[in-house]
C-alpha atoms as a PDB file:
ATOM      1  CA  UNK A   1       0.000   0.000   0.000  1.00  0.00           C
ATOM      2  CA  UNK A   2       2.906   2.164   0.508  1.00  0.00           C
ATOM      3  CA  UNK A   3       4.487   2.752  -3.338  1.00  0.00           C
ATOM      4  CA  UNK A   4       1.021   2.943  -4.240  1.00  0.00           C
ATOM      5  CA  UNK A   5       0.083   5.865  -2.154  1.00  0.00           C
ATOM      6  CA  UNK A   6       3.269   7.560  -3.172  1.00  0.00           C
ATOM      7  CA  UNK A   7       2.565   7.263  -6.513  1.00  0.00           C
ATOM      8  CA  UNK A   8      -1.381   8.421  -5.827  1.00  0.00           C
ATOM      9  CA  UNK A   9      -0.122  11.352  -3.867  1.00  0.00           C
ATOM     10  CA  UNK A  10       2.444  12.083  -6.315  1.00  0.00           C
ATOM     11  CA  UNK A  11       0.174  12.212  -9.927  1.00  0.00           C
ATOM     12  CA  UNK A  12      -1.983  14.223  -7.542  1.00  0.00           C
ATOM     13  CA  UNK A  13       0.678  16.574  -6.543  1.00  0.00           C
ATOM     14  CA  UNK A  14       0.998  17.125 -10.303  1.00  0.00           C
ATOM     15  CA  UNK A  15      -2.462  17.626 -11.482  1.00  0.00           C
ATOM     16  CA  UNK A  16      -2.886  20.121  -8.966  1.00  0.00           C
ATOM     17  CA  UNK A  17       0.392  22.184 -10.334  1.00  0.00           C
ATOM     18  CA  UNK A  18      -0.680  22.330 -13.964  1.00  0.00           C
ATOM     19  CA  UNK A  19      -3.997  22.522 -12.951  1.00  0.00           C
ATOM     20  CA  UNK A  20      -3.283  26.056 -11.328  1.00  0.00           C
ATOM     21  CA  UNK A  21      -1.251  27.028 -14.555  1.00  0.00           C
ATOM     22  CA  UNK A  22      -3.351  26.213 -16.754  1.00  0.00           C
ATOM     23  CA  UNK A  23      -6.135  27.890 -14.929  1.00  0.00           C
ATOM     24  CA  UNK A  24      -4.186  30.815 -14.256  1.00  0.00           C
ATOM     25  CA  UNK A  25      -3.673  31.246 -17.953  1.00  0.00           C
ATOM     26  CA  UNK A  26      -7.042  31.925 -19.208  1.00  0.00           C
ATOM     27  CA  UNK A  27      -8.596  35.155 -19.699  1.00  0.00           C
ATOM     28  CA  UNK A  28     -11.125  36.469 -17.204  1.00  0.00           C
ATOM     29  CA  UNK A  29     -13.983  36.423 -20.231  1.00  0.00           C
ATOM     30  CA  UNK A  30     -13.543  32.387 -20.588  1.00  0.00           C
ATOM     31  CA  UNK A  31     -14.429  32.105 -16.772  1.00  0.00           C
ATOM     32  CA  UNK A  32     -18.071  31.735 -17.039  1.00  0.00           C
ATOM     33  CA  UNK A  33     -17.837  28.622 -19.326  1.00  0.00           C
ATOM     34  CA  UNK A  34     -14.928  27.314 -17.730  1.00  0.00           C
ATOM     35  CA  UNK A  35     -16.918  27.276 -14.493  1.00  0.00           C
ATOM     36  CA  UNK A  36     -19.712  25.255 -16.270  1.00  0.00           C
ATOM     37  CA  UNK A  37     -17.063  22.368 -17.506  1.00  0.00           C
ATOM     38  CA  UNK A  38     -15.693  22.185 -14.230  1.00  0.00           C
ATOM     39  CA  UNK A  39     -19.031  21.525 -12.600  1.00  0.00           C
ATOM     40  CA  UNK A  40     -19.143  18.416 -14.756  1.00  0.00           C
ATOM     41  CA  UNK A  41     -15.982  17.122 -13.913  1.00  0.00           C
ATOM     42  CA  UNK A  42     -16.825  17.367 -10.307  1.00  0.00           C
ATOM     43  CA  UNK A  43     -19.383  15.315 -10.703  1.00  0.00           C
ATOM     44  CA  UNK A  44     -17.183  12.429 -12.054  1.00  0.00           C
ATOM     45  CA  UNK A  45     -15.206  13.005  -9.356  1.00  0.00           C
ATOM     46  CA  UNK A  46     -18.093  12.684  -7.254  1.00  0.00           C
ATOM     47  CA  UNK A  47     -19.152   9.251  -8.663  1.00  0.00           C
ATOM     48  CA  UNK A  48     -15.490   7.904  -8.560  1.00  0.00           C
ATOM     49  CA  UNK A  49     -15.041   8.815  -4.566  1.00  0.00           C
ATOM     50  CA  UNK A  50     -18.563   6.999  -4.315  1.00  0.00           C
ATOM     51  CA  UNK A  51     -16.971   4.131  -5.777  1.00  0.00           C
ATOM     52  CA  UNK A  52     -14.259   4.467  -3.777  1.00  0.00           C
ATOM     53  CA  UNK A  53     -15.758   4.563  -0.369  1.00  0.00           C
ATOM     54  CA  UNK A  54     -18.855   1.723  -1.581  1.00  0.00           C
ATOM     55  CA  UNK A  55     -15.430  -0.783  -1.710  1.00  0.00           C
ATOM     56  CA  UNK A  56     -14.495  -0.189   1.528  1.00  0.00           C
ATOM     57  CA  UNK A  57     -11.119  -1.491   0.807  1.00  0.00           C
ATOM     58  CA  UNK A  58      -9.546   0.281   3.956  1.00  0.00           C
ATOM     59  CA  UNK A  59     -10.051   2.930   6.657  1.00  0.00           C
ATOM     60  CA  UNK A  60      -8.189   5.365   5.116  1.00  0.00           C
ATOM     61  CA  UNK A  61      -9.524   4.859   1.605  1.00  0.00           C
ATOM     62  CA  UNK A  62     -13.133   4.736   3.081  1.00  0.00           C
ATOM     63  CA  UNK A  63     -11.841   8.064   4.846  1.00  0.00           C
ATOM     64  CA  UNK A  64     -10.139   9.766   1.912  1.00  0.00           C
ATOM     65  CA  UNK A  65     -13.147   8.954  -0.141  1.00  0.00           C
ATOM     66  CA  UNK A  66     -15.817  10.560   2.012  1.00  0.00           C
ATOM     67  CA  UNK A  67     -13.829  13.652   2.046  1.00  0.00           C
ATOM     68  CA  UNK A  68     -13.795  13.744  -1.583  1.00  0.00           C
ATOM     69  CA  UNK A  69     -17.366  13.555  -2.206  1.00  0.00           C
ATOM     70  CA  UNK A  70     -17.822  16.545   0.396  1.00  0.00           C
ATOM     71  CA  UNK A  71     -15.236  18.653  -1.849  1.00  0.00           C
ATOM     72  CA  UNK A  72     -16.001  18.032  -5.132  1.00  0.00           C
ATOM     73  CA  UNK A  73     -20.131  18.561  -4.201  1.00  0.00           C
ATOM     74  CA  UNK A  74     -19.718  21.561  -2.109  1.00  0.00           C
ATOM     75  CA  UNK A  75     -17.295  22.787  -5.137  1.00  0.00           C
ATOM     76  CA  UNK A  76     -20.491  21.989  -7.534  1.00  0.00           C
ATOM     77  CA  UNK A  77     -22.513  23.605  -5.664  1.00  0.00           C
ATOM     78  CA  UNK A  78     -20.467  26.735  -5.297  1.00  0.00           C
ATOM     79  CA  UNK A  79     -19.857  26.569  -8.896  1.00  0.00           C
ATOM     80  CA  UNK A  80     -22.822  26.909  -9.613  1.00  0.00           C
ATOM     81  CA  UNK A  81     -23.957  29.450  -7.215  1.00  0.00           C
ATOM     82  CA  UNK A  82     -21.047  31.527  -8.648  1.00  0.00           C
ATOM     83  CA  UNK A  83     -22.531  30.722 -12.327  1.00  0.00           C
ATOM     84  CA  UNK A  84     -25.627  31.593 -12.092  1.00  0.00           C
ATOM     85  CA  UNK A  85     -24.585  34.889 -10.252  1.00  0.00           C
ATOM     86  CA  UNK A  86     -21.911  35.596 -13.203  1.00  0.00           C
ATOM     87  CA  UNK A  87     -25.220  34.908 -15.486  1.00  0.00           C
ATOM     88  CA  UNK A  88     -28.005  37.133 -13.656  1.00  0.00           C
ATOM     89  CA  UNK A  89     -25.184  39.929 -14.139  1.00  0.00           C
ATOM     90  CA  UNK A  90     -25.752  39.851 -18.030  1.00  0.00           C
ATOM     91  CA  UNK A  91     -29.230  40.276 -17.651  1.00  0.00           C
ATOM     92  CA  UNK A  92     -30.914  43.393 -18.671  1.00  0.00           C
ATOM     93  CA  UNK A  93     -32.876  44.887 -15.295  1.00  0.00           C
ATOM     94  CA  UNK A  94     -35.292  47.139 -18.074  1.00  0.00           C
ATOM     95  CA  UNK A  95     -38.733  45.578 -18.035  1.00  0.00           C
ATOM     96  CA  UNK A  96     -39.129  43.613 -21.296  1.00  0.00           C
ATOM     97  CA  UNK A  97     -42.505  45.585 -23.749  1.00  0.00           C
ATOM     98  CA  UNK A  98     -44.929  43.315 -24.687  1.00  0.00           C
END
C-alpha cells in the first residue's frame, strides 16, 4: 500500500500544479464557461469517490473517499452558485414591452 500511495499522492501533486497554470492562464472572459465544464468534472469526481468509499477497501480509503465527495459537491454547488450569479449579471434589469 505504501508505493502505491506515493505514486497516488504524487500524480496528484501534479495535477494540482498544472492545474493552477493552466487555470491561471485563461482570460477572465472564458471564466463563465470554464466554471460550467468544471461543474461536470466534479461530478465524475463525485461518482469515482462513491466508488471508492462503496469498496471499503480500507479505513483510510473509506476516509479519503468521504472527504472527496464533500469537496467536489460543495465545489459543484459553489460553482454553480457563482454561475448563475456571473449569469443574472448579463441580464438586462429594463422591463421587457410586450
Amino acid at each position: 500500500m505504501g508505493v502505491s500511495l506515493i505514486d497516488g499522492l504524487f500524480v496528484f501533486m501534479l495535477a494540482g500544479f498544472i492545474g493552477f497554470e493552466v487555470i491561471k492562464r485563461i482570460s477572465p472572459l472564458l471564466h463563465t464557461p470554464l466554471m460550467s465544464i468544471t461543474n461536470a468534472l466534479d461530478a465524475i469526481a463525485v461518482i469515482g469517490a462513491i466508488v471508492l468509499v462503496g469498496r471499503h477497501e480500507s479505513r483510510l480509503s473509506f476516509i479519503l473517499g468521504m472527504l472527496a465527495i464533500i469537496a467536489a459537491t460543495s465545489n459543484i454547488v459553489g460553482g454553480f452558485l457563482i454561475t448563475d450569479r456571473m449569469l443574472k449579471m448579463f441580464k438586462s434589469s429594463r422591463p421587457t414591452k410586450s
